[in-house]
Protein backbone atom coordinates (compact mmCIF):
# COMPACT_ATOMS: atom_id res chain seq x y z
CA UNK A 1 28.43 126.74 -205.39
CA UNK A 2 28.12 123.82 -207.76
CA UNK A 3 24.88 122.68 -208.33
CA UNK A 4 24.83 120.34 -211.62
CA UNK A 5 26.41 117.70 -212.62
CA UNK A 6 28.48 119.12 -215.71
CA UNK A 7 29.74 122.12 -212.82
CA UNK A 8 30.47 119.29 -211.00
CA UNK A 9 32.65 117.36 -213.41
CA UNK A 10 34.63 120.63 -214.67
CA UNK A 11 35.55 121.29 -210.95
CA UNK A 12 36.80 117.44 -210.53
CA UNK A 13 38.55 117.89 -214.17
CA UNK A 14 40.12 121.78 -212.87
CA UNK A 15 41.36 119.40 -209.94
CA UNK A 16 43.15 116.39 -211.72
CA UNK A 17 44.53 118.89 -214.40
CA UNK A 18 46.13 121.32 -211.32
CA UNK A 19 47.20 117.61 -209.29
CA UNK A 20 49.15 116.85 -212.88
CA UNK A 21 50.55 119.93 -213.63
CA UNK A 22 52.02 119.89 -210.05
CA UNK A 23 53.18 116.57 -210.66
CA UNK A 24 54.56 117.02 -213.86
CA UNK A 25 56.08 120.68 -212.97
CA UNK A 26 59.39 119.26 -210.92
CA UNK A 27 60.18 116.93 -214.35
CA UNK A 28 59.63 120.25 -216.96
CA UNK A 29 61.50 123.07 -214.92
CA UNK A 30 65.02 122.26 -213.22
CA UNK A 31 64.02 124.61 -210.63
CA UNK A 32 61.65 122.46 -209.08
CA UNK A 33 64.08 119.09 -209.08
CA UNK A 34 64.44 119.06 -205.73
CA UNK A 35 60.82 118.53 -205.36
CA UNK A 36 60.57 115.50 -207.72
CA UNK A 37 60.28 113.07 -204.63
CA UNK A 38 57.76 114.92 -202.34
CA UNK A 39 53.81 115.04 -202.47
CA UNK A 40 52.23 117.46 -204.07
CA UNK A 41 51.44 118.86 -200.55
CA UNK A 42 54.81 119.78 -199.98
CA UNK A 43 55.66 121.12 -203.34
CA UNK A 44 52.27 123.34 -203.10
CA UNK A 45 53.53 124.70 -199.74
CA UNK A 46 56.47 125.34 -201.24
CA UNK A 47 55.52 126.98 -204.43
CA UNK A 48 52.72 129.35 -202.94
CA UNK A 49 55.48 130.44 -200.21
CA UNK A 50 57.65 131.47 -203.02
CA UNK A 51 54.80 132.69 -204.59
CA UNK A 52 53.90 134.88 -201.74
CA UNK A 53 57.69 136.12 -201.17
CA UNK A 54 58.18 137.26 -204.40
CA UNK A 55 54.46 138.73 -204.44
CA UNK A 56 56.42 141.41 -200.90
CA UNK A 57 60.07 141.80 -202.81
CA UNK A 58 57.61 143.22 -205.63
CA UNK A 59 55.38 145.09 -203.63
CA UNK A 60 58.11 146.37 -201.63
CA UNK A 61 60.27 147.49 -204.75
CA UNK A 62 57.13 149.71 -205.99
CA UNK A 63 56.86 151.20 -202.89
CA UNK A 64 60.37 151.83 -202.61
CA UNK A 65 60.17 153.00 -205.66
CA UNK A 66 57.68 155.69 -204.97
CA UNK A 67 59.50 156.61 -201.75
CA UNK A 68 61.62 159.97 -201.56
CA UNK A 69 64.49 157.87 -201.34
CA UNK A 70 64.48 155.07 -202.94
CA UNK A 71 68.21 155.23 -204.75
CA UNK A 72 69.37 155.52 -201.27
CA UNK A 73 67.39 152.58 -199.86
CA UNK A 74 67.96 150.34 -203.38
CA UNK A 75 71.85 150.80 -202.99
CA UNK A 76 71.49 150.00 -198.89
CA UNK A 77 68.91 147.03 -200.17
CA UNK A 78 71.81 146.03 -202.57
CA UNK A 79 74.51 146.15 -200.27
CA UNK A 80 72.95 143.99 -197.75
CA UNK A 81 72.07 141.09 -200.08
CA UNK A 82 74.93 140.56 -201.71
CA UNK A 83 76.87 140.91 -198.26
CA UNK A 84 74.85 138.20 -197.26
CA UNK A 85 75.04 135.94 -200.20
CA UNK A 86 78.95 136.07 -200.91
């Protein structure tokens, strides 16, 4: 919890510097252009949903990796995305 007023001020400064970077973030990285019109709402949602898929591709390739497998499964994994994106 924060108690004092200096805890209080670095959580309000943690807040305007995170508002700014997601502000700023769309005009810095390409990636994000399509973003450069929405609230920062929206472009949060959308970056911690990327965040989160690419937090199961990961977690999924490890334990694919460990798996008896896991050639067999990468080359089916493989197959299937780039079936899907041509």
């Amino acid at each position: 919890m924060v108690r004092s007023k200096r805890a209080i001020e670095l959580v309000v400064n943690l807040i305007n510097i995170a508002y700014c970077g997601m502000k700023i973030l769309p005009y810095k990285d390409s990636f994000f252009n399509d973003h450069k019109n929405k609230s920062v709402q929206e472009f949060r949602f959308c970056f911690s949903k990327s965040i989160k898929e690419q937090i199961f591709i990961i977690g999924f390739v490890n334990f694919v990796e460990t798996a008896n497998k896991s050639k067999d499964v990468l080359e089916l994994l493989k197959e299937r995305i780039f079936s899907k994106s041509a």
